[in-house]
N, C-alpha and C. Protein backbone atom coordinates (compact mmCIF):
# COMPACT_ATOMS: atom_id res chain seq x y z
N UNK A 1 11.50 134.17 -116.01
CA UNK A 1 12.65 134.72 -116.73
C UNK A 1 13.92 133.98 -116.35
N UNK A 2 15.46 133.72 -117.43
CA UNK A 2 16.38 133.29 -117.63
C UNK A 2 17.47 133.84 -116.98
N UNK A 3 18.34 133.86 -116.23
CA UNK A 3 19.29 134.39 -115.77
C UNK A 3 20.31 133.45 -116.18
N UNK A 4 21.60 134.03 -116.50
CA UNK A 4 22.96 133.45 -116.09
C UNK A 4 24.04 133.59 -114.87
N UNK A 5 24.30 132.61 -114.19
CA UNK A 5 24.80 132.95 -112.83
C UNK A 5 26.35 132.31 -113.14
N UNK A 6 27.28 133.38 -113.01
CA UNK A 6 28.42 132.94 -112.98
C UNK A 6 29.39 132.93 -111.83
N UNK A 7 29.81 131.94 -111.42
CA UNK A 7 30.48 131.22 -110.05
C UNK A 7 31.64 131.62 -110.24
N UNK A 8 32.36 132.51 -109.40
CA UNK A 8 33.72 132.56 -108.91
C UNK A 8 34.92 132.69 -109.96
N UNK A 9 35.00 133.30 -111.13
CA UNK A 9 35.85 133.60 -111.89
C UNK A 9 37.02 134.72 -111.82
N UNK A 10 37.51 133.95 -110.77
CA UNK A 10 38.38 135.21 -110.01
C UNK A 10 40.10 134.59 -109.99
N UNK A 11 40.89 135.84 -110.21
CA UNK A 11 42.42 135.16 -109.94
C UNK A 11 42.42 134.19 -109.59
N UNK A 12 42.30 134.04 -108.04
CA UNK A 12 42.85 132.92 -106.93
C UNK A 12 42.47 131.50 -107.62
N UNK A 13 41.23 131.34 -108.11
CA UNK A 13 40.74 130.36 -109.03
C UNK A 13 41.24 129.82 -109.99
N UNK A 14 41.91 130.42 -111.17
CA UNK A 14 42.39 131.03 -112.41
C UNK A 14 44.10 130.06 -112.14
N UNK A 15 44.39 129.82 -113.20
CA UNK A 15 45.75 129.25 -113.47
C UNK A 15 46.68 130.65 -112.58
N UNK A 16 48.07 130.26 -111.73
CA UNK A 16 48.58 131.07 -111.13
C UNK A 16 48.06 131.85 -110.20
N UNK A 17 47.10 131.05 -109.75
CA UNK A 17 46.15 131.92 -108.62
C UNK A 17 46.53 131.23 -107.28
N UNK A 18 46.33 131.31 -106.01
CA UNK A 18 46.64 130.56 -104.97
C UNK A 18 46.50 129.30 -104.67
N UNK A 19 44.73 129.27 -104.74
CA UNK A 19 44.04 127.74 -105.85
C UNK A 19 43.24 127.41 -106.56
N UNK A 20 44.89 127.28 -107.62
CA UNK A 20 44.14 127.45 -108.86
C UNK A 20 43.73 126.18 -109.57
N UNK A 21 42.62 126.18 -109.74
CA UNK A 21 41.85 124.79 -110.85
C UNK A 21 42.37 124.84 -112.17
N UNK A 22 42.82 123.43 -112.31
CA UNK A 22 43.59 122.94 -113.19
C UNK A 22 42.22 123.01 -114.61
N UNK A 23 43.38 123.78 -115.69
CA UNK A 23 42.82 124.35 -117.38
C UNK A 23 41.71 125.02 -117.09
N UNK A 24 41.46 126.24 -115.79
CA UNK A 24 40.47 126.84 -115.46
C UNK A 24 39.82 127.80 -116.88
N UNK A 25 40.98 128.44 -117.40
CA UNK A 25 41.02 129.44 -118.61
C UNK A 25 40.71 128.89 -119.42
N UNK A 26 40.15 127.62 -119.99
CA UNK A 26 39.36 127.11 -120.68
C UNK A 26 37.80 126.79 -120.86
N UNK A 27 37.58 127.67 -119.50
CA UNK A 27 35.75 127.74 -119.32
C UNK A 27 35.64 129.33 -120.08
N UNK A 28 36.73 130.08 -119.84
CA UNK A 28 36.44 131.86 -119.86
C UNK A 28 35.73 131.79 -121.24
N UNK A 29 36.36 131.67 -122.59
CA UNK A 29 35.61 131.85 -123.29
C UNK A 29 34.02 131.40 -123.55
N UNK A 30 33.72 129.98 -123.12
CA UNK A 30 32.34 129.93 -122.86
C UNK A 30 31.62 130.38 -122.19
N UNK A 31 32.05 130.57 -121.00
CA UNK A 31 31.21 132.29 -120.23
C UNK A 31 31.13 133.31 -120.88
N UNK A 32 32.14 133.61 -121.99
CA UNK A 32 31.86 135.17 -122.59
C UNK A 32 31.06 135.25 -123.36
N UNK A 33 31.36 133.90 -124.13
CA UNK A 33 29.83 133.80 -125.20
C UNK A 33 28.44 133.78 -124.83
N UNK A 34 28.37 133.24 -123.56
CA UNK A 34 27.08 133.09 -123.06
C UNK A 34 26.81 134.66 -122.47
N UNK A 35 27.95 135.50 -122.02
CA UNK A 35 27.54 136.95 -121.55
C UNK A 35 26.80 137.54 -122.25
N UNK A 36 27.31 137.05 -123.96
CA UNK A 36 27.20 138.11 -125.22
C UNK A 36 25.96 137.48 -125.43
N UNK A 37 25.38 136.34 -125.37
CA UNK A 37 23.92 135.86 -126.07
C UNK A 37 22.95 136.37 -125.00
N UNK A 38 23.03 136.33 -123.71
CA UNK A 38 22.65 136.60 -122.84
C UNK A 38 22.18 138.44 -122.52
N UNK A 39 23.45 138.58 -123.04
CA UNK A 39 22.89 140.59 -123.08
C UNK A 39 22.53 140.93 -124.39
N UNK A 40 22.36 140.24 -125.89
CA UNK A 40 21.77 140.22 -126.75
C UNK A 40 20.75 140.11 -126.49
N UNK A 41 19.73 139.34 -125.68
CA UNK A 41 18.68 138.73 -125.35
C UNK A 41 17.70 139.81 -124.33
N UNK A 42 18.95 140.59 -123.59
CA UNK A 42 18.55 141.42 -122.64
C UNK A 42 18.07 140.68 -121.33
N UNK A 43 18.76 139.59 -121.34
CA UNK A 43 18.93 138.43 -120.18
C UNK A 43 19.39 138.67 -118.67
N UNK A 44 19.06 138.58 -117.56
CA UNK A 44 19.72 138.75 -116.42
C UNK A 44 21.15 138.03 -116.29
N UNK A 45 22.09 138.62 -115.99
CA UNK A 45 23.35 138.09 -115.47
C UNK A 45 23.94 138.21 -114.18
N UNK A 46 24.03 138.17 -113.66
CA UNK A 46 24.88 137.82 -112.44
C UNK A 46 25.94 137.26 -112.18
N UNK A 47 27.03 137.55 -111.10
CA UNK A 47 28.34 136.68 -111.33
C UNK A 47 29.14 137.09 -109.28
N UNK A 48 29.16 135.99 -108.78
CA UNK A 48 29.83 135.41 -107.69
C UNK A 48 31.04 135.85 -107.26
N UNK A 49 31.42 136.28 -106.11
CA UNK A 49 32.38 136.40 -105.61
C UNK A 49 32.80 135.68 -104.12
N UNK A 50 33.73 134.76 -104.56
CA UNK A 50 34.74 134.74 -102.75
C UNK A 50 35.10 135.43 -102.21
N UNK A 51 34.72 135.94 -100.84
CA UNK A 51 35.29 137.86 -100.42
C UNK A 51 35.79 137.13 -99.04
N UNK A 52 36.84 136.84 -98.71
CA UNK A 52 37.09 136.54 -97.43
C UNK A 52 37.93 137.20 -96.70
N UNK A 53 37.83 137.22 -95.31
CA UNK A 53 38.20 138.31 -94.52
C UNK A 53 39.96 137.47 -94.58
N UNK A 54 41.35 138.48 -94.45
CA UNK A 54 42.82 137.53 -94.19
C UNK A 54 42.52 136.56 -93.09
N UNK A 55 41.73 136.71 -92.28
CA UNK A 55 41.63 135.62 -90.85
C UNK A 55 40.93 134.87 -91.04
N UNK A 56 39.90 134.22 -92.20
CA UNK A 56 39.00 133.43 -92.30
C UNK A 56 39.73 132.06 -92.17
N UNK A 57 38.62 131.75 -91.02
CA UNK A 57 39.53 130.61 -90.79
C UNK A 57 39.24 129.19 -91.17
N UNK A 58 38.86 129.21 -92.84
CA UNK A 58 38.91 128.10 -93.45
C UNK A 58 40.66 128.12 -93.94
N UNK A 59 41.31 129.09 -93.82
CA UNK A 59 42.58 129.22 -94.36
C UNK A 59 43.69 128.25 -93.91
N UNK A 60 43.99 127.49 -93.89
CA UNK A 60 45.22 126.28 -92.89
C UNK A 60 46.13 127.41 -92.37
N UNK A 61 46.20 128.58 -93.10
CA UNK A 61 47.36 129.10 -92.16
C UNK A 61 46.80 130.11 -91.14
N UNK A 62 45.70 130.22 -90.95
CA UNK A 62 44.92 130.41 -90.21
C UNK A 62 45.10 129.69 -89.03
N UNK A 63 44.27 128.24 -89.28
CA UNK A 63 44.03 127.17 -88.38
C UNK A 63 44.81 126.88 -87.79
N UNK A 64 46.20 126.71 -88.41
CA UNK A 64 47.19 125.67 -88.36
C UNK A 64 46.58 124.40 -88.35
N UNK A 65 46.68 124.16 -89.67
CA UNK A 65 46.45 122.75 -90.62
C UNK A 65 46.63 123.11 -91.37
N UNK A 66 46.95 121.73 -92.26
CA UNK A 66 47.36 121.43 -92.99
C UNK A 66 46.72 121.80 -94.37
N UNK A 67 47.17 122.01 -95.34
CA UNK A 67 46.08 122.36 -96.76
C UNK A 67 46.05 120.84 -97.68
N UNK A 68 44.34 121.23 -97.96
CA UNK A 68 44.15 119.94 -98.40
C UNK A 68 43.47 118.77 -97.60
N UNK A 69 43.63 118.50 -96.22
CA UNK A 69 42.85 118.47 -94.91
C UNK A 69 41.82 118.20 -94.93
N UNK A 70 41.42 117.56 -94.36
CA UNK A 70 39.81 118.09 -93.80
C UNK A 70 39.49 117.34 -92.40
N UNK A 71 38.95 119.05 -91.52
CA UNK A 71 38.74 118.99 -90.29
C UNK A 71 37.15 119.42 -90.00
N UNK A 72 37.63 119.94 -88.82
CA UNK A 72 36.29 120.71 -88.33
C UNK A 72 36.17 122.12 -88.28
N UNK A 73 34.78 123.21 -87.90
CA UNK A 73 35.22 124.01 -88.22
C UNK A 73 33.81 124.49 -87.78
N UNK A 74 33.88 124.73 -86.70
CA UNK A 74 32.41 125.24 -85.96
C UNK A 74 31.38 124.09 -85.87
N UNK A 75 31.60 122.73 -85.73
CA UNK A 75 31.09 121.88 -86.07
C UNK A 75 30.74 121.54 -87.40
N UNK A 76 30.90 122.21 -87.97
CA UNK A 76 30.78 122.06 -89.74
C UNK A 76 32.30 120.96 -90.40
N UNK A 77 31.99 120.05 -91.40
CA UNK A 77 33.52 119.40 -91.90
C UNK A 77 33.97 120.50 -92.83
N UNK A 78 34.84 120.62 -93.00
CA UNK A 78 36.15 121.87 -93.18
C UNK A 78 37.23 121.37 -93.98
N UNK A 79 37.28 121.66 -95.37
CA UNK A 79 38.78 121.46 -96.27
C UNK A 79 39.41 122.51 -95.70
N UNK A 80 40.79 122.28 -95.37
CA UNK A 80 41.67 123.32 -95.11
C UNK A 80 42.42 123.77 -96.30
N UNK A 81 42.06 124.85 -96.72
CA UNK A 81 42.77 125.68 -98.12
C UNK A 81 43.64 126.93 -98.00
N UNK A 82 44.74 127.10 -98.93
CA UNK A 82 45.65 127.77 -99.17
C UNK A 82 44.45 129.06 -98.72
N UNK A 83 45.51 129.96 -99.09
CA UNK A 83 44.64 131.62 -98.43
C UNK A 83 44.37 132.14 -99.75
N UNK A 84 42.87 132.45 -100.36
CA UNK A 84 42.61 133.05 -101.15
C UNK A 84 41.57 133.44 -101.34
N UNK A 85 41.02 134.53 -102.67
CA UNK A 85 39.90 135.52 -102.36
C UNK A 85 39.88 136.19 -101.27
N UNK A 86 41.05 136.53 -100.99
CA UNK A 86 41.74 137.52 -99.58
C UNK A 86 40.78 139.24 -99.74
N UNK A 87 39.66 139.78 -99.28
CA UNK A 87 38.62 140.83 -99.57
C UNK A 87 39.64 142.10 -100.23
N UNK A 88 39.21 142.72 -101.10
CA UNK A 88 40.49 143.48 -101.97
C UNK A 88 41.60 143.45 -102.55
N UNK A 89 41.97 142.36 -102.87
CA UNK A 89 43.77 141.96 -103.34
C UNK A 89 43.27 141.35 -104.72
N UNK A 90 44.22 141.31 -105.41
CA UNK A 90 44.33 140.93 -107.08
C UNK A 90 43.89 139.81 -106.97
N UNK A 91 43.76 138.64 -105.76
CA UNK A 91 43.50 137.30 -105.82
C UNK A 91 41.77 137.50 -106.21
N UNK A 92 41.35 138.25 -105.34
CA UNK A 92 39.80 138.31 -105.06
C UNK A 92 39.13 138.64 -106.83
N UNK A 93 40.14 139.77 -107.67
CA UNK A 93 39.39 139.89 -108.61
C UNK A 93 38.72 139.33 -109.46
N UNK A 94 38.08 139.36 -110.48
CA UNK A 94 37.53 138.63 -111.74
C UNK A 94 38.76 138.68 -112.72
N UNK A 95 38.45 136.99 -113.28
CA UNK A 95 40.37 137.15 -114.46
C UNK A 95 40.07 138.12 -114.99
N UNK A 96 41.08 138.71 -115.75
CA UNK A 96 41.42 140.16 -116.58
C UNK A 96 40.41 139.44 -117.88
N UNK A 97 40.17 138.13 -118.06
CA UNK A 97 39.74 137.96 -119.68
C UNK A 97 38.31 137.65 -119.93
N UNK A 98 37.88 137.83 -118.30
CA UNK A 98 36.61 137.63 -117.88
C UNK A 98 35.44 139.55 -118.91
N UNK A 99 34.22 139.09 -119.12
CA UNK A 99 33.86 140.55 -119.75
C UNK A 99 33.54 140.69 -118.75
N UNK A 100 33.30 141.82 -118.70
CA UNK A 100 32.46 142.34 -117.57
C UNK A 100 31.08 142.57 -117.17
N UNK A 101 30.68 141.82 -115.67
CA UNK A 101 29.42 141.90 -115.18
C UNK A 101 28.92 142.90 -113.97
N UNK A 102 27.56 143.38 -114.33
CA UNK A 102 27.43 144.23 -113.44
C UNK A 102 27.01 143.94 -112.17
N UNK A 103 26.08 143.24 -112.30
CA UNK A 103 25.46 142.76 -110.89
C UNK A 103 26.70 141.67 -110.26
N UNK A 104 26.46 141.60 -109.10
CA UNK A 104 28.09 140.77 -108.49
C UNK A 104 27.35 140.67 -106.82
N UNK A 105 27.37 139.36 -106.46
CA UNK A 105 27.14 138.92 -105.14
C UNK A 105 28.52 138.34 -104.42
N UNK A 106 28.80 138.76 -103.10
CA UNK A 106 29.74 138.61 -102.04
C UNK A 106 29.77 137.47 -101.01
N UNK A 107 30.42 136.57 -101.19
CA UNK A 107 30.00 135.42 -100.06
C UNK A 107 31.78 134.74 -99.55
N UNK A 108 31.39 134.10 -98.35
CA UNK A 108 32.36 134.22 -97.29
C UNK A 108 33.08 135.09 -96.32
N UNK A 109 31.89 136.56 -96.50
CA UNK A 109 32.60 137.67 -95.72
C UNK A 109 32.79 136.96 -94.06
N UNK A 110 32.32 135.96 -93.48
CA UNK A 110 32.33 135.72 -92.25
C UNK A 110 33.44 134.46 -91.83
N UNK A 111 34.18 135.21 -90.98
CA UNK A 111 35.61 134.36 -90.67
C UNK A 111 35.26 132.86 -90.13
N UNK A 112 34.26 132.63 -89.52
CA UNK A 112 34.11 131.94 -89.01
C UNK A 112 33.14 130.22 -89.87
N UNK A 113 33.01 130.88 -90.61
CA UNK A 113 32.49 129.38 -91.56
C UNK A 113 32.60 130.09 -92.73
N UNK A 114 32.94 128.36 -93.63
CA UNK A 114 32.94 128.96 -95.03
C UNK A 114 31.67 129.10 -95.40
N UNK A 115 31.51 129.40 -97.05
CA UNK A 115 30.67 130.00 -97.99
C UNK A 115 30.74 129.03 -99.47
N UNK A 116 30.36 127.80 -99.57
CA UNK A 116 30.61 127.57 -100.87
C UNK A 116 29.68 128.13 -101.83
N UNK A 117 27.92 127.80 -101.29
CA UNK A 117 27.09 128.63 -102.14
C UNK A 117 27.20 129.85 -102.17
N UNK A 118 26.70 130.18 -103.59
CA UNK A 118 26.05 131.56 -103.78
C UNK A 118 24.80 131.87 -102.93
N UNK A 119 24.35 131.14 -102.27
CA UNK A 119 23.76 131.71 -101.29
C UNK A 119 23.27 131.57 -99.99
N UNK A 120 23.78 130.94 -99.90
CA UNK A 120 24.11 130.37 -98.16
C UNK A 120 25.34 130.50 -98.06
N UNK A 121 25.84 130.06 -96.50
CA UNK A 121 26.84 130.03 -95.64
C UNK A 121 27.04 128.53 -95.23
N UNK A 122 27.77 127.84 -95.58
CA UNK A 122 27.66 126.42 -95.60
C UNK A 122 26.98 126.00 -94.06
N UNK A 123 26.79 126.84 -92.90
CA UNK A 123 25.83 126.32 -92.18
C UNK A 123 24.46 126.89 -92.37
N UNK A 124 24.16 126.99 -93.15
CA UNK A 124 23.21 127.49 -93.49
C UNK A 124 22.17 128.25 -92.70
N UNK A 125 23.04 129.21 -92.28
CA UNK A 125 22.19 130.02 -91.08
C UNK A 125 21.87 131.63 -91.88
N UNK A 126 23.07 132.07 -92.40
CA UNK A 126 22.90 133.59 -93.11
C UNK A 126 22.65 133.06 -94.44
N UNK A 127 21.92 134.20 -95.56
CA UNK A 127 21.59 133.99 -97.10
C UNK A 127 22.58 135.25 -97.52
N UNK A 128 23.32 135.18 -98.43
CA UNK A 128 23.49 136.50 -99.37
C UNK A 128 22.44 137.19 -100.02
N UNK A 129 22.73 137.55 -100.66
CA UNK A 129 21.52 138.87 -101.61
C UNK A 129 21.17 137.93 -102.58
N UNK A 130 21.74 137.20 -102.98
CA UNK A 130 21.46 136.15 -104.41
C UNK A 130 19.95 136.07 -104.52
N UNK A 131 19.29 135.35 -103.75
CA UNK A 131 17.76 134.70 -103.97
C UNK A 131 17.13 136.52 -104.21
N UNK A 132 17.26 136.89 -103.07
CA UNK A 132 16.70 138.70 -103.59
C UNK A 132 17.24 139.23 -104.56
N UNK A 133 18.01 139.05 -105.08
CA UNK A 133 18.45 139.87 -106.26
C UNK A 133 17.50 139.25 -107.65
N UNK A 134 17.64 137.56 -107.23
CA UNK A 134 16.86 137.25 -108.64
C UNK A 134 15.27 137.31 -108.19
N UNK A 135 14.81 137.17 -106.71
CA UNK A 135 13.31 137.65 -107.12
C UNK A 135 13.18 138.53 -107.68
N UNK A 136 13.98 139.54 -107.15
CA UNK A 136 13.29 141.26 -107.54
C UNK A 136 13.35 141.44 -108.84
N UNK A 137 13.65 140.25 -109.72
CA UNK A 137 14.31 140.43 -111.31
C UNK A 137 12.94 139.36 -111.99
N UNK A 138 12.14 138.33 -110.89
CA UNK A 138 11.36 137.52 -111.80
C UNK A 138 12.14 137.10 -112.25
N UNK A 139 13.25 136.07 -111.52
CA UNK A 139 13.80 134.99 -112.52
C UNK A 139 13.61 133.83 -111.86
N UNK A 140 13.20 133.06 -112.77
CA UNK A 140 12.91 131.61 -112.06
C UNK A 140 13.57 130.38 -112.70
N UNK A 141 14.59 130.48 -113.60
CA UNK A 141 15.65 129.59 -114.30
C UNK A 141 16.93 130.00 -114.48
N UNK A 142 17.33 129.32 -113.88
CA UNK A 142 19.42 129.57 -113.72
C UNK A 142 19.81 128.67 -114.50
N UNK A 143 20.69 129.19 -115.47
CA UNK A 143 22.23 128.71 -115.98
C UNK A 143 23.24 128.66 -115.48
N UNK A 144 23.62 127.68 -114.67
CA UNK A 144 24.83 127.88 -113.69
C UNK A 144 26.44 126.90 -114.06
N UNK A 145 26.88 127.88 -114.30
CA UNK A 145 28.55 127.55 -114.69
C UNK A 145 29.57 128.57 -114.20
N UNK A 146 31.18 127.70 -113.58
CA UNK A 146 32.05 128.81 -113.57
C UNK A 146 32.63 127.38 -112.50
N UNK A 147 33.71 128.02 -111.67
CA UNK A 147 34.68 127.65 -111.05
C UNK A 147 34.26 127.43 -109.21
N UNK A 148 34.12 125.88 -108.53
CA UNK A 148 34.64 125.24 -109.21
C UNK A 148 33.57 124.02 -109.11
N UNK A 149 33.37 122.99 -109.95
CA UNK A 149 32.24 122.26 -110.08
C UNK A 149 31.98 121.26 -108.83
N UNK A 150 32.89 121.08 -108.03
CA UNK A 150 32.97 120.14 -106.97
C UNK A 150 32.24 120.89 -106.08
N UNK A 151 32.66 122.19 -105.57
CA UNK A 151 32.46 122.85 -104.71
C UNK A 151 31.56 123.80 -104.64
N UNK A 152 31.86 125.13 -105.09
CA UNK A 152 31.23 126.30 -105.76
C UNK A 152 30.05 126.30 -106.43
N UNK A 153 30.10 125.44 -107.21
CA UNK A 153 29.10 125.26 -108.26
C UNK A 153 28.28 124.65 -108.17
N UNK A 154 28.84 123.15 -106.94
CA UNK A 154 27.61 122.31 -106.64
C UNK A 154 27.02 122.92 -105.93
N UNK A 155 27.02 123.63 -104.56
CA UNK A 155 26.65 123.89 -103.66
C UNK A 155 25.21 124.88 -103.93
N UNK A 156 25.73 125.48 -104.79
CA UNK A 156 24.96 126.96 -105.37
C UNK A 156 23.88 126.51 -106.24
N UNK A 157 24.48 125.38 -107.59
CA UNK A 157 23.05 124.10 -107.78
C UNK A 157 22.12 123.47 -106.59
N UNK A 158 22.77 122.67 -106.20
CA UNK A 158 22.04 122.28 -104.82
C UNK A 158 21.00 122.90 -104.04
N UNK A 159 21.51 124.71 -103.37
CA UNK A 159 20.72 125.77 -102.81
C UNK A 159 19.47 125.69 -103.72
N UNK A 160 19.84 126.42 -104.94
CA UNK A 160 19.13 126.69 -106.38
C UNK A 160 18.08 126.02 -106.33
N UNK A 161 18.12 124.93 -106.60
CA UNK A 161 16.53 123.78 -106.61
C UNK A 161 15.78 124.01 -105.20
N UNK A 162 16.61 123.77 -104.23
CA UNK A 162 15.99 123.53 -103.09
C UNK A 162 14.95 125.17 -102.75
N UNK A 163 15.64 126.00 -103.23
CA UNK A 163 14.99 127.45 -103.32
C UNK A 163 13.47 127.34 -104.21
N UNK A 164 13.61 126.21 -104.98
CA UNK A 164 12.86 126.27 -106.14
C UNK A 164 13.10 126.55 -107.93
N UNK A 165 14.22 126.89 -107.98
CA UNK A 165 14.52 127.71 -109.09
C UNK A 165 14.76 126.65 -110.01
N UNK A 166 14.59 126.15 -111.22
CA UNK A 166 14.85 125.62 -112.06
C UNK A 166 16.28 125.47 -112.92
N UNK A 167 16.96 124.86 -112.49
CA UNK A 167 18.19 124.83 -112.77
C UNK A 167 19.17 123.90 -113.98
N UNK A 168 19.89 124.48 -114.80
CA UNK A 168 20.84 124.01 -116.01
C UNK A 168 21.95 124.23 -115.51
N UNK A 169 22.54 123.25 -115.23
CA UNK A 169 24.07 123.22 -115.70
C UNK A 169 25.02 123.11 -116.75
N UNK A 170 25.36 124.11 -116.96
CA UNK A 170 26.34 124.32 -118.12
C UNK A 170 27.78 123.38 -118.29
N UNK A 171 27.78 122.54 -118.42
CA UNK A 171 29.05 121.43 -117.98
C UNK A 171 30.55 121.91 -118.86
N UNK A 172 30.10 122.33 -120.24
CA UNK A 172 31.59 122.92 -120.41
C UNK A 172 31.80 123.91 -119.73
N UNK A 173 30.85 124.92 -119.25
CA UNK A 173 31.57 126.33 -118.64
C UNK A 173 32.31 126.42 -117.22
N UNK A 174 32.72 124.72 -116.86
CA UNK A 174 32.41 124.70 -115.34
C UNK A 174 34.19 123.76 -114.89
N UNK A 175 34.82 123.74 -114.45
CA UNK A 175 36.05 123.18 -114.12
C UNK A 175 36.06 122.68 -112.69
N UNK A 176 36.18 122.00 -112.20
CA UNK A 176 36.92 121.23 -110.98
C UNK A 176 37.80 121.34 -110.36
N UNK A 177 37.93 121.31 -108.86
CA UNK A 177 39.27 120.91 -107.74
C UNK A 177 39.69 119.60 -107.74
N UNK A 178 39.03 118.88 -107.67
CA UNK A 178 39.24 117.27 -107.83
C UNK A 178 40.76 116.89 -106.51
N UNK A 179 40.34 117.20 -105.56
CA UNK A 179 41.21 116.74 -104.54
C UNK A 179 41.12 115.50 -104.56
N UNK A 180 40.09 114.39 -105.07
CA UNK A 180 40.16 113.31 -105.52
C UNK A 180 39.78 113.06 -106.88
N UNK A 181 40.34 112.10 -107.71
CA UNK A 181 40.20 112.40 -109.34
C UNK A 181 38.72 112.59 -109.53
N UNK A 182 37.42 111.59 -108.76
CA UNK A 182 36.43 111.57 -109.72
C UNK A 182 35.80 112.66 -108.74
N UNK A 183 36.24 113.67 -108.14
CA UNK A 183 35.31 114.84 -107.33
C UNK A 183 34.07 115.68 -108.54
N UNK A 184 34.67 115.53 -109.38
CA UNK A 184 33.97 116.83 -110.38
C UNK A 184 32.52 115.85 -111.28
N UNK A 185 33.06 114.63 -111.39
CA UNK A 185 32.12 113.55 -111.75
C UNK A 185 30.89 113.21 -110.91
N UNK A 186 31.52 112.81 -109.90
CA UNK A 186 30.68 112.85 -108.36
C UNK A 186 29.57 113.87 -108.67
N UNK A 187 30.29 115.12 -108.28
CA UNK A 187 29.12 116.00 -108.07
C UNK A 187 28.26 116.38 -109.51
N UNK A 188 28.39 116.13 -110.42
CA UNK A 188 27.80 116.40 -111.35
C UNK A 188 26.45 115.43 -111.23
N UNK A 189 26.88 114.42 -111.28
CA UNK A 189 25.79 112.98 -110.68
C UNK A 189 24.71 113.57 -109.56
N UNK A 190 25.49 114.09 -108.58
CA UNK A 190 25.12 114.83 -107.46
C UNK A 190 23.69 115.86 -107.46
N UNK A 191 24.21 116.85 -108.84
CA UNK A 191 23.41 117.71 -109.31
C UNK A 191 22.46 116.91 -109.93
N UNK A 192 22.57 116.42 -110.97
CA UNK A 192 21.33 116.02 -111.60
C UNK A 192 20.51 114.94 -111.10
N UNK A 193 20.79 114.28 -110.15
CA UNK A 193 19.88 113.49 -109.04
C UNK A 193 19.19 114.52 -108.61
N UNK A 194 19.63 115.27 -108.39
CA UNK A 194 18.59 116.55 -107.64
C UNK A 194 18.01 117.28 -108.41
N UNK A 195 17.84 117.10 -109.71
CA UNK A 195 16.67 117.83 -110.49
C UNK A 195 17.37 118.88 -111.44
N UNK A 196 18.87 119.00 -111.61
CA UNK A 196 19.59 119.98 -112.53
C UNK A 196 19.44 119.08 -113.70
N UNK A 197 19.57 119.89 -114.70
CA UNK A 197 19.92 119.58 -116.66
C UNK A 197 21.14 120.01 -116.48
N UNK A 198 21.68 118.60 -117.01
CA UNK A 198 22.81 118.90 -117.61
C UNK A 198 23.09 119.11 -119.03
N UNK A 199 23.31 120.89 -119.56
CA UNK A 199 23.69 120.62 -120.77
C UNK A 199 25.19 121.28 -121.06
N UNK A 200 24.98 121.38 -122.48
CA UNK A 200 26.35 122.13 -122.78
C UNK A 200 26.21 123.93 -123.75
N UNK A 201 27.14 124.41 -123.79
CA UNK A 201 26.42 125.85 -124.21
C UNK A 201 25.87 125.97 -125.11
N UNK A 202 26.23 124.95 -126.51
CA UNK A 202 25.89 125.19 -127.51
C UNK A 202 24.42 125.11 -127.55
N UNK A 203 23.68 124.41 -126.82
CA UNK A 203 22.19 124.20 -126.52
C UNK A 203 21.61 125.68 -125.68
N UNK A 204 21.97 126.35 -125.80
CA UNK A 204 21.41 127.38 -125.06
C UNK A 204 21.18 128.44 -126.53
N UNK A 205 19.07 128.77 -126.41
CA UNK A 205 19.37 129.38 -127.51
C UNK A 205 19.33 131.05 -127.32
């Protein structure tokens, strides 16, 4: 079975968010369409959250460093980023134009390393609920799009295969950080070396 997994569509992300990915509000409507074909279908959905504690100390103002950076960070390499997906604050929410999903997984609750996948802990020591949520559902193919493709999105592709799961990338539904111009290019390359499809929504029937 088909699931749609949607990555991080939250304020902080979102134009006017802390950091926010540039023409982010231009994926929303292709996520909504895919919500609506998807619960037409009676399709699994799912959708991602950054939940980080105020002290997580991927935060530079945390660390003291610099934003934008990159250090260390439990022995792990470490972008140092503005403070956001702060656990309960308007940053953390889903945009207002986002529809609404029911099922919702939590990652970065732990101060001490980040969380880019949906389901790992970038040291890959703890899992979120993600992989259990979609066994217990019999899903064995992800549609994965949302915010942000460098990071978020690769990471959670990446997990995805390596889990086994058969994986599509949705390339319009998906936006970039691009702390360097070709970051979002990169990883797309990234993904489909590793066994992702890259398509676009309109191919989804």
């Amino acid at each position: 079975m088909k699931a749609l997994l949607i990555i991080d569509i939250q304020n902080d992300f979102c134009e006017g968010g802390n950091l926010a990915v540039k023409n982010s509000l231009e994926i929303i409507p292709v996520i909504n369409n895919l919500i609506k074909k998807f619960e037409k279908n009676n399709d699994f959905i799912i959708a991602t959250k950054d939940w980080h504690p105020a002290d997580h100390k991927s935060f530079a103002s945390v660390s003291n460093t610099k934003i934008g950076e990159v250090g260390m960070l439990n022995g792990l390499p470490q972008v140092w980023w503005p403070d956001h997906c702060i656990e309960n604050t308007k940053g953390s929410e889903f945009h207002k134009d986002l529809l609404p999903v029911k099922n919702i997984v939590y990652k970065g609750n732990d101060p001490e390393v980040d969380s880019y996948s949906g389901f790992f802990d970038n040291n890959k020591v703890h899992k979120t609920k993600l992989d259990e949520i979609l066994k217990e559902n019999n899903i064995d193919t992800l549609y994965i799009l949302g915010l942000a493709t460098d990071y978020c999105v690769k990471f959670t592709v990446l997990d995805a295969l390596s889990l086994g799961y058969k994986v599509y990338l949705v390339a319009d539904g998906c936006k970039g950080v691009n702390i360097n111009p070709d970051d979002s290019e990169k990883a797309v390359k990234e993904m489909k070396n590793a066994g992702a499809v890259i398509i676009k929504s309109c191919e989804i029937l």
